[in-house]
C-alpha atoms as a PDB file:
ATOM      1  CA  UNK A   1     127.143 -18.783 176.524  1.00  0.00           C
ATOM      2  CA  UNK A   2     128.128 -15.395 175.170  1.00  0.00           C
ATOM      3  CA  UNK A   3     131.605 -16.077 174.298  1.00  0.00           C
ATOM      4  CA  UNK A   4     130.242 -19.493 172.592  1.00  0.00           C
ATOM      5  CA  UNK A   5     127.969 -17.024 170.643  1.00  0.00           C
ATOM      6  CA  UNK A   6     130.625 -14.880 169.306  1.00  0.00           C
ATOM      7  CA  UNK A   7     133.228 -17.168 168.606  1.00  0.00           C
ATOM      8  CA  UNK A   8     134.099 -17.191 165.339  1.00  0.00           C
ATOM      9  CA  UNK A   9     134.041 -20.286 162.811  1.00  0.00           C
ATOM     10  CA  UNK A  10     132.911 -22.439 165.011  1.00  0.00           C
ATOM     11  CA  UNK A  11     132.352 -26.012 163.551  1.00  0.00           C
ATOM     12  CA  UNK A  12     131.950 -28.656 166.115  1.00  0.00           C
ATOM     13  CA  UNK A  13     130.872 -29.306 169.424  1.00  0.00           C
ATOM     14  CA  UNK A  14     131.007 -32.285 171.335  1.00  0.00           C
ATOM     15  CA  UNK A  15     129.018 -32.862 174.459  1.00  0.00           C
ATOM     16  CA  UNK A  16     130.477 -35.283 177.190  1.00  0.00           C
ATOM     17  CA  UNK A  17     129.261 -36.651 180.768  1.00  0.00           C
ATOM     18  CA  UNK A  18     125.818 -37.568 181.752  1.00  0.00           C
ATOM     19  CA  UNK A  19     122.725 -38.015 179.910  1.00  0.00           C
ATOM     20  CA  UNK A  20     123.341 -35.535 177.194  1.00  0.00           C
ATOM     21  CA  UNK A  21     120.114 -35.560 176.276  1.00  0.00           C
ATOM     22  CA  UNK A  22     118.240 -34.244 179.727  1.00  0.00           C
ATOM     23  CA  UNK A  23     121.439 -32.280 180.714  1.00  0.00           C
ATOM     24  CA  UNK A  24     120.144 -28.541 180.857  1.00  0.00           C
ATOM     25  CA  UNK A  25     123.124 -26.990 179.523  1.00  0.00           C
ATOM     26  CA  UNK A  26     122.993 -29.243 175.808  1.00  0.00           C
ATOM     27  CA  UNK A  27     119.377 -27.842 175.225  1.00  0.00           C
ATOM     28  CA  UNK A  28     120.164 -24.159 176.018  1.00  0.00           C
ATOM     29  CA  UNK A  29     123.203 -24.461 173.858  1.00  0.00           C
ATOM     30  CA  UNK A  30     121.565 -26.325 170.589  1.00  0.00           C
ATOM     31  CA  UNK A  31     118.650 -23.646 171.009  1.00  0.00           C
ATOM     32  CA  UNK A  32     121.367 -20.546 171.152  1.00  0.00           C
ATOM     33  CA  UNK A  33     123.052 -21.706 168.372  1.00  0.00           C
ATOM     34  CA  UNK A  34     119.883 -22.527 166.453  1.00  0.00           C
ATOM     35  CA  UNK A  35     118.395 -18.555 167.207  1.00  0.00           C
ATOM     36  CA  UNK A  36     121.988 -17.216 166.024  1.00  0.00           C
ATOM     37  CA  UNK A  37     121.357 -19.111 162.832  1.00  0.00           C
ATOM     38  CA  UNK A  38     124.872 -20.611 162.531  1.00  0.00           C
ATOM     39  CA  UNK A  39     123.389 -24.402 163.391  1.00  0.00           C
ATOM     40  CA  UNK A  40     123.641 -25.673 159.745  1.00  0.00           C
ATOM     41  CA  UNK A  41     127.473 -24.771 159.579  1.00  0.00           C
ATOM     42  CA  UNK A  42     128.113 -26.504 162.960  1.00  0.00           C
ATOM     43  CA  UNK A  43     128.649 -30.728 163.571  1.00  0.00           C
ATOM     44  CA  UNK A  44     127.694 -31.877 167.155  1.00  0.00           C
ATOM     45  CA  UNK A  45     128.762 -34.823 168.658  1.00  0.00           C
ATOM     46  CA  UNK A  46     126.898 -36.439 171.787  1.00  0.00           C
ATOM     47  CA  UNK A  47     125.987 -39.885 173.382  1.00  0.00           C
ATOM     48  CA  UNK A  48     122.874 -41.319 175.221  1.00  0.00           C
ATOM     49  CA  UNK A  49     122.639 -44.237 177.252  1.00  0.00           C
ATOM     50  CA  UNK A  50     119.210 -44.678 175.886  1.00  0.00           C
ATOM     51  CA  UNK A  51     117.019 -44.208 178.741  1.00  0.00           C
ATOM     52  CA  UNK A  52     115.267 -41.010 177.357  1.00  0.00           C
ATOM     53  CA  UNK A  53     113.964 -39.149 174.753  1.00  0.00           C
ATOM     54  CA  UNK A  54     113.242 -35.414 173.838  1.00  0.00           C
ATOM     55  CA  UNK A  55     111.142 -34.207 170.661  1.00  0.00           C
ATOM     56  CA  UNK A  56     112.467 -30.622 171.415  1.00  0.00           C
ATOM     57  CA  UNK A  57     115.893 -31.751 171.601  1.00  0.00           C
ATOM     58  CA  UNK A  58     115.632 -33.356 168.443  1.00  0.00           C
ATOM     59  CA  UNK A  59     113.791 -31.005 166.693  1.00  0.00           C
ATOM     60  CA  UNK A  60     117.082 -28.905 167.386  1.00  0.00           C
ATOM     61  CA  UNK A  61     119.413 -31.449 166.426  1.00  0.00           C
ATOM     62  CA  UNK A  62     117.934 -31.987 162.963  1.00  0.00           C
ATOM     63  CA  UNK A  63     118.778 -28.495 161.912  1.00  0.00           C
ATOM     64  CA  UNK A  64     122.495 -29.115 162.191  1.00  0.00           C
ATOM     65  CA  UNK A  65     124.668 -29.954 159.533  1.00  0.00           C
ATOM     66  CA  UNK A  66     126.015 -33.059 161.313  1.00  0.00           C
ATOM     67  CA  UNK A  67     125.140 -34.869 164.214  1.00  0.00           C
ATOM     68  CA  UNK A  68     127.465 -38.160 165.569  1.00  0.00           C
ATOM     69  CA  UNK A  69     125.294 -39.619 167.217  1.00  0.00           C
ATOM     70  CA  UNK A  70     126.610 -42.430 170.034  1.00  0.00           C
ATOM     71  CA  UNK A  71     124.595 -44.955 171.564  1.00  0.00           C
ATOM     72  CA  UNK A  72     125.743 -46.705 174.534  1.00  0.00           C
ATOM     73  CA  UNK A  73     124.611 -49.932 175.207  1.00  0.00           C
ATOM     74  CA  UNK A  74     126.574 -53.223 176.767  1.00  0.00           C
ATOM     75  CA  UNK A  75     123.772 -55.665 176.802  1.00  0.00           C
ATOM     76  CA  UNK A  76     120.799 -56.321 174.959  1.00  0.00           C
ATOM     77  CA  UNK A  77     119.427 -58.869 177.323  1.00  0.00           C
ATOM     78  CA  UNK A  78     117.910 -58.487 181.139  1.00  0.00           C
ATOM     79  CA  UNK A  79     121.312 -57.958 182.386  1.00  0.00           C
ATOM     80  CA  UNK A  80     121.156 -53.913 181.311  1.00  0.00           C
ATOM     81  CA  UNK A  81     118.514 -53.551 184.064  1.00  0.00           C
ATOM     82  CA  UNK A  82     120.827 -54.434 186.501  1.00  0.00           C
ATOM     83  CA  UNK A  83     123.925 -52.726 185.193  1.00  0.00           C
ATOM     84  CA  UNK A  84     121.994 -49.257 184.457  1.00  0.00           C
ATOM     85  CA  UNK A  85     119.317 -49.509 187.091  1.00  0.00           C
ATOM     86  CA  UNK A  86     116.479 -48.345 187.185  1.00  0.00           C
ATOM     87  CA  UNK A  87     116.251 -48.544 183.676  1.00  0.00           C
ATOM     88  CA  UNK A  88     114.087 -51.424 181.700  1.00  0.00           C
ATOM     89  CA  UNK A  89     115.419 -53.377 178.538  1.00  0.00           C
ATOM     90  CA  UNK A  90     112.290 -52.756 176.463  1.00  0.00           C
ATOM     91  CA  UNK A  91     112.460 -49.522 177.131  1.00  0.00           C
ATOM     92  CA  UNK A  92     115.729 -48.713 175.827  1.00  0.00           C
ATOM     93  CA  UNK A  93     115.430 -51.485 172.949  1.00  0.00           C
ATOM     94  CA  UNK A  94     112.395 -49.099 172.100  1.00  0.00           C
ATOM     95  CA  UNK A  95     114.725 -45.702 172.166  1.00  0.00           C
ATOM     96  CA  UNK A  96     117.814 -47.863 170.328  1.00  0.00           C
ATOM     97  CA  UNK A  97     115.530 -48.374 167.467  1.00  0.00           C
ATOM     98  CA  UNK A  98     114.117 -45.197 167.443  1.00  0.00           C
ATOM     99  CA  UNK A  99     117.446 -43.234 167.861  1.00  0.00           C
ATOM    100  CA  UNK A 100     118.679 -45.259 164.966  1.00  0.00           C
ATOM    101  CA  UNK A 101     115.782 -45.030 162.307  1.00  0.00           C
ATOM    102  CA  UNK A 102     116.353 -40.844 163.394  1.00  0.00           C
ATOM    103  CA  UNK A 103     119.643 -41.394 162.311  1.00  0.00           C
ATOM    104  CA  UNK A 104     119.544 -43.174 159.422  1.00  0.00           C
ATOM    105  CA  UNK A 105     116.668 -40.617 158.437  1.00  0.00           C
ATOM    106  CA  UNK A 106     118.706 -37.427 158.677  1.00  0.00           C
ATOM    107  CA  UNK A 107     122.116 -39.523 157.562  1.00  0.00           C
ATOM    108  CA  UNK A 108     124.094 -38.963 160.548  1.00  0.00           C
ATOM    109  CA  UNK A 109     127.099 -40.646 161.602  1.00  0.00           C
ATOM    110  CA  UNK A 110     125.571 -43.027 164.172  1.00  0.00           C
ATOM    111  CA  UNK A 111     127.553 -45.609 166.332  1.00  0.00           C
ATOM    112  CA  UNK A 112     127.395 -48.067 169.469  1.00  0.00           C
ATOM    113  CA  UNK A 113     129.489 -47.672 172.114  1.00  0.00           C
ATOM    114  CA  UNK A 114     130.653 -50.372 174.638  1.00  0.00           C
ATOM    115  CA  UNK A 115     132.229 -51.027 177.736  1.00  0.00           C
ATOM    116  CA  UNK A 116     131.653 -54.003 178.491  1.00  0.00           C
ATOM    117  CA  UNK A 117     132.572 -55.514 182.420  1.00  0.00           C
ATOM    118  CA  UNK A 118     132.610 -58.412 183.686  1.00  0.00           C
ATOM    119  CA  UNK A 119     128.791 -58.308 184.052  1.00  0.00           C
ATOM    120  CA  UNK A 120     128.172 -58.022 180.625  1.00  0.00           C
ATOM    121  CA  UNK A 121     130.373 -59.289 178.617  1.00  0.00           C
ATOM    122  CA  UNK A 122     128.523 -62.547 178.005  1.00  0.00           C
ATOM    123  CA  UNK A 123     126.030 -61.225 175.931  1.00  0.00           C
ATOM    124  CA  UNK A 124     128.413 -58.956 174.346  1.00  0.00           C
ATOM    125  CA  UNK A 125     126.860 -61.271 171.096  1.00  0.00           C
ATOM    126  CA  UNK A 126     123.664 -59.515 171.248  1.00  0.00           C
ATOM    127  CA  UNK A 127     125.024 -55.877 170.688  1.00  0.00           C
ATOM    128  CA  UNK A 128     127.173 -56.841 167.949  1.00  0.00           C
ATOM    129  CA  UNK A 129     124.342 -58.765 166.064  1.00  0.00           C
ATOM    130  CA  UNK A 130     122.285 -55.763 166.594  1.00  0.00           C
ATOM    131  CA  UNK A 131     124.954 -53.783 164.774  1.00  0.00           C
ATOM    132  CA  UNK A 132     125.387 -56.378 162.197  1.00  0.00           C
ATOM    133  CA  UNK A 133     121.501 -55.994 161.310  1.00  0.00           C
ATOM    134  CA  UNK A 134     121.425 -52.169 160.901  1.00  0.00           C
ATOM    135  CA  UNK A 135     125.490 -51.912 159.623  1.00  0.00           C
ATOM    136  CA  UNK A 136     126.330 -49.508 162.543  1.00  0.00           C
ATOM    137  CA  UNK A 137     130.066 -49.653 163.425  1.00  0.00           C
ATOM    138  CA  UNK A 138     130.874 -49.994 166.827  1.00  0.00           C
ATOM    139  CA  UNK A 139     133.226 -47.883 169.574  1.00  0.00           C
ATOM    140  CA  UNK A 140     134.871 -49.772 172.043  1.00  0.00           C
ATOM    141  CA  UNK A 141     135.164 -46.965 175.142  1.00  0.00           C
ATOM    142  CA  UNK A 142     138.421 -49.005 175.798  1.00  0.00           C
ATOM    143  CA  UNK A 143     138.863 -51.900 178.413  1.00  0.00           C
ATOM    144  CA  UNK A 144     137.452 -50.777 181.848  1.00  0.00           C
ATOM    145  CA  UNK A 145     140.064 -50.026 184.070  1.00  0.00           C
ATOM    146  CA  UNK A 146     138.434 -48.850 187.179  1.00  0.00           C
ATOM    147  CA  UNK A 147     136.513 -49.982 189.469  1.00  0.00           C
ATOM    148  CA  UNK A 148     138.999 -53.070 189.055  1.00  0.00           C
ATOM    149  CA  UNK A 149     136.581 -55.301 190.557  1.00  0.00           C
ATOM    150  CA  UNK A 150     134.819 -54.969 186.895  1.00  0.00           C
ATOM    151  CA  UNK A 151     137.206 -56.034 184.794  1.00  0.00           C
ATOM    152  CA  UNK A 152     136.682 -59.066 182.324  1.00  0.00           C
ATOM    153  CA  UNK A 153     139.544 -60.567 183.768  1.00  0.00           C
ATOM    154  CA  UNK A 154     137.597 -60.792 187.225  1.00  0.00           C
ATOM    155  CA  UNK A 155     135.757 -63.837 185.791  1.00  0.00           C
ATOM    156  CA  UNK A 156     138.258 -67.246 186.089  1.00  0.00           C
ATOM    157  CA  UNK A 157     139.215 -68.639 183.093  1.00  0.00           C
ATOM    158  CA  UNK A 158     136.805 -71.283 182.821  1.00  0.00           C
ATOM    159  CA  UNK A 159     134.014 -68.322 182.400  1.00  0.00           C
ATOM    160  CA  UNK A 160     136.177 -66.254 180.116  1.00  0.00           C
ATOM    161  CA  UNK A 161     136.736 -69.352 178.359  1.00  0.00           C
ATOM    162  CA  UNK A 162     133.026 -69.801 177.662  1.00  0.00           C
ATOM    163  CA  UNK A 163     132.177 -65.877 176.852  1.00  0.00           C
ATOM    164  CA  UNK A 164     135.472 -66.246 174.067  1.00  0.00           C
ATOM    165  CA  UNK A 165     133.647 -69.740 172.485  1.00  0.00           C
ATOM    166  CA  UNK A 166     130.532 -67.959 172.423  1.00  0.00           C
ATOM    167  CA  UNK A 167     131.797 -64.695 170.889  1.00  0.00           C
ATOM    168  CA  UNK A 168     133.970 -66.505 168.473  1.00  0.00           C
ATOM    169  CA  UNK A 169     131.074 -68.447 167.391  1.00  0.00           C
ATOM    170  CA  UNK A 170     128.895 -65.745 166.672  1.00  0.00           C
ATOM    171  CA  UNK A 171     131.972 -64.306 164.462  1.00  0.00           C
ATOM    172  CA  UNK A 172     132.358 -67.348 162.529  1.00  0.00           C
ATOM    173  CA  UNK A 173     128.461 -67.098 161.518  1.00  0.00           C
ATOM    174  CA  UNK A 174     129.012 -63.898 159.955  1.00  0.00           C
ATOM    175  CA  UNK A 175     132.053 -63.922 157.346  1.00  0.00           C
ATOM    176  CA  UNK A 176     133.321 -61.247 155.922  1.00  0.00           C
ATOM    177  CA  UNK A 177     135.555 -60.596 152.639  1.00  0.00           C
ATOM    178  CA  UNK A 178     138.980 -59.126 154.309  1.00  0.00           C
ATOM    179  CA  UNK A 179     140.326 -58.040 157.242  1.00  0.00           C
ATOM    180  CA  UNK A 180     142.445 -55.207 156.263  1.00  0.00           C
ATOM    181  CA  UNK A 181     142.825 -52.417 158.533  1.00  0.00           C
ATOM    182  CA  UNK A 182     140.065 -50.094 158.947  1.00  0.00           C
ATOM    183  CA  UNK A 183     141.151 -46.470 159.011  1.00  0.00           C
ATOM    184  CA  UNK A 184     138.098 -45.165 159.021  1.00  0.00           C
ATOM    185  CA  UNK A 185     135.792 -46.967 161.390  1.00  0.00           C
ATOM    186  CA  UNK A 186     132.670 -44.374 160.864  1.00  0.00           C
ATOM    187  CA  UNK A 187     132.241 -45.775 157.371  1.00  0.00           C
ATOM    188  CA  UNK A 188     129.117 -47.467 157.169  1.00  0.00           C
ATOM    189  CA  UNK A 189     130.697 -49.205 153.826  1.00  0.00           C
ATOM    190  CA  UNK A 190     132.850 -51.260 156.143  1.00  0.00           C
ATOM    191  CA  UNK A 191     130.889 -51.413 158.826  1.00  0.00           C
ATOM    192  CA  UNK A 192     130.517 -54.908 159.030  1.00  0.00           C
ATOM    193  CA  UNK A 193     134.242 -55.626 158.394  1.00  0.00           C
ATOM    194  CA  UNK A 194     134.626 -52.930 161.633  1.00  0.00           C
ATOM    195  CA  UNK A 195     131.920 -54.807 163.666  1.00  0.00           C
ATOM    196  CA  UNK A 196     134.303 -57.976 162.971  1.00  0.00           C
ATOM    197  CA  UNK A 197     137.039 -56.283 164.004  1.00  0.00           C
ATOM    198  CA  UNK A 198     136.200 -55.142 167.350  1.00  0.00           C
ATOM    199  CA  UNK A 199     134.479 -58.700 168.281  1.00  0.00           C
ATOM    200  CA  UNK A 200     137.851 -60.515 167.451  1.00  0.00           C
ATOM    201  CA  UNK A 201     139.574 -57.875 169.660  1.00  0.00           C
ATOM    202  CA  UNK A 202     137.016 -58.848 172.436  1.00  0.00           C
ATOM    203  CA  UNK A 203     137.973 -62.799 171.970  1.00  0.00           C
ATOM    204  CA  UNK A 204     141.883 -61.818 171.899  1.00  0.00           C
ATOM    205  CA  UNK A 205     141.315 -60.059 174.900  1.00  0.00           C
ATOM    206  CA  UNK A 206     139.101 -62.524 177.092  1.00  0.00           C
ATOM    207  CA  UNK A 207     141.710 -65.485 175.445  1.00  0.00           C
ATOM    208  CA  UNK A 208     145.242 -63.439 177.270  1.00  0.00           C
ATOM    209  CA  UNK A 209     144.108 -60.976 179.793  1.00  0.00           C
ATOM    210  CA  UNK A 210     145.671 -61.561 183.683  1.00  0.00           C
ATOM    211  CA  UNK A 211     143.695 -63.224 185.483  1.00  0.00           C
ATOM    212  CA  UNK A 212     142.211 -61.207 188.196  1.00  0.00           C
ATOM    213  CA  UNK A 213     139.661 -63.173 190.144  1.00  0.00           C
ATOM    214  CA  UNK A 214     140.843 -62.675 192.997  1.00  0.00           C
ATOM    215  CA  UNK A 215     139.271 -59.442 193.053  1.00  0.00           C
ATOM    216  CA  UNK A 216     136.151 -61.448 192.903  1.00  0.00           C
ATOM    217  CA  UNK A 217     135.105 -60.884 196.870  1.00  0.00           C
ATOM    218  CA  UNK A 218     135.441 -56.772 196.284  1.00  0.00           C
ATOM    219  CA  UNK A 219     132.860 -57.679 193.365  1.00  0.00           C
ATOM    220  CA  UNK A 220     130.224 -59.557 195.303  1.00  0.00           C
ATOM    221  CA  UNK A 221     130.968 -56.813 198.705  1.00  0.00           C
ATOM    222  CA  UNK A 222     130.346 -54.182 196.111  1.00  0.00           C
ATOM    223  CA  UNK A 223     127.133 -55.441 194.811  1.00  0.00           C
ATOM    224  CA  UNK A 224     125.597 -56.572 198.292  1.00  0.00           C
ATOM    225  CA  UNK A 225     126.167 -52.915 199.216  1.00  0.00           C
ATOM    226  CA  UNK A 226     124.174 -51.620 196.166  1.00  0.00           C
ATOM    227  CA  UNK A 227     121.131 -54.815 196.403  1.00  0.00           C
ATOM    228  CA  UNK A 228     120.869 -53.551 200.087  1.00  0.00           C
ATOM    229  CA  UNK A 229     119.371 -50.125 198.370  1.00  0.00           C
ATOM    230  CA  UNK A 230     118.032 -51.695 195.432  1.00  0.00           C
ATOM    231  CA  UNK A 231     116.007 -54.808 197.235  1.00  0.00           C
ATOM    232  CA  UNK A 232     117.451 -57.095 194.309  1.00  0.00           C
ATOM    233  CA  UNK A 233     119.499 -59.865 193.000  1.00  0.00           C
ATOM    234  CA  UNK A 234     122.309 -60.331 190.565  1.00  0.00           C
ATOM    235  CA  UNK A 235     121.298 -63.876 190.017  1.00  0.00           C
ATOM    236  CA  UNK A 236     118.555 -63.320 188.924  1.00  0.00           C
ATOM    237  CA  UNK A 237     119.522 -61.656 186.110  1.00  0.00           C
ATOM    238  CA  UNK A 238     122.928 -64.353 185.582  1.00  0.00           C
ATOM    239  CA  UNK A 239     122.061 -67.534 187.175  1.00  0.00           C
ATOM    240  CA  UNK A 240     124.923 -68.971 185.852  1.00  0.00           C
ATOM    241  CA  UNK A 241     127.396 -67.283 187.964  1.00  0.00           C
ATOM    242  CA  UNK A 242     125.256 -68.488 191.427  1.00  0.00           C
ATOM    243  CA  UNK A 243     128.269 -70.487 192.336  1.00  0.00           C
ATOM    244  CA  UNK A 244     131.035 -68.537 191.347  1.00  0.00           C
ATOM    245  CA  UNK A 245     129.366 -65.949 193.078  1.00  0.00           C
ATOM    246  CA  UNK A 246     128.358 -67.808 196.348  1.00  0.00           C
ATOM    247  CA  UNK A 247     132.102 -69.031 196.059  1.00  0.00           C
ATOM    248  CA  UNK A 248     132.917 -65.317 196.932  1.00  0.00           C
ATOM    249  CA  UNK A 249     130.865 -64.203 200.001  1.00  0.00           C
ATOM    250  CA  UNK A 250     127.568 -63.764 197.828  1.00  0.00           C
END
């Protein structure tokens, strides 16, 4: 903390791993920063997976010059309380709006940030409408790699088939003027021609990725291992996939 004190023009910070937001460390360094009286010349940069909130914390963020702000989110439907268990979808619909009427108060650069899996990439419609609403470009974290077992390409092509018609659909409902490259995708100017973007590159990829459902029994092994601690269901929360799943072992 000392040598972060004294080191000189310092002008952004970026914050990674965890909930940022109840991490001990992130609070101890906004306030050090704020009592050394540099925090208006420095940017942070930070993400929360919306399951919390601290006035203190944001108190502290507000007297920086810039915050990016990321907000990571896969799902706005039921599924997220499965996915990010033990948290609630009303709850963290509650802290997405609030996190984003903070940003859009204090104009910082404020973004969603995916990754989807094979889980949740059916209602990958629901985040990008959400962005649509409130222009707020969106980060794709990259294609999950590992664990494999929760790759898009675990679902069969008939599913992926589906999920890419759905997507597509919601794409043609909102048209937009050009699709010229976006350099850069933090513009809210072009944020819905961004949002665009990444949803195509989300049909492109369900339409040609490998087909990897045979890794569909490590899937349903894996989440019998975690219901056994949880005491529940992953059809409940996509009772379409019952007999895909029960295919599989479930």
């Amino acid at each position: 903390m000392q040598d972060l004190k004294q080191t000189p023009g310092l002008h952004y910070l970026h914050f990674l791993g965890g909930e940022t937001v109840i991490t001990p460390g992130f609070q101890t360094i906004l306030e050090a920063l704020v009592d050394r009286g540099v925090a208006s010349q420095v940017a942070i940069g930070f993400t929360t997976n919306l399951t919390v909130w601290s006035d203190h914390v944001v108190e502290l963020l507000c007297k920086f010059k810039e915050v990016n702000l990321g907000l990571s989110i896969d799902s706005l439907t039921h599924i997220n309380d499965y996915v990010r268990y033990p948290s609630r979808i009303n709850k963290v619909n509650g802290l997405l709006d609030q996190w984003v009427q903070l940003g859009q108060q204090q104009n910082w650069i404020t973004q969603l940030r995916i990754t989807p899996t094979c889980l949740t990439v059916h209602d990958l419609d629901t985040v990008y409408q959400y962005a649509w609403e409130n222009k707020l470009s969106i980060e794709s974290c990259n294609f999950i790699n590992n664990p494999e077992f929760f790759r898009i390409g675990v679902l069969p092509a008939e599913q992926r088939r589906a999920v890419s018609e759905k997507l597509q659909h919601w794409i043609d409902l909102h048209p937009i003027e050009s699709m010229s490259q976006i350099i850069n995708t933090r513009d809210p100017s072009v944020a819905h021609n961004q949002i665009i973007q990444d949803a195509q590159s989300y049909v492109d990829y369900l339409d040609t990725s490998e087909d990897e459902s045979y890794r569909l029994p490590d899937l349903i092994s894996y989440l019998k291992r975690l219901e056994s601690n949880r005491g529940n269901s992953i059809l409940t929360y996509l009772p379409q996939y019952e007999n895909l799943f029960r295919s599989a072992g479930y």
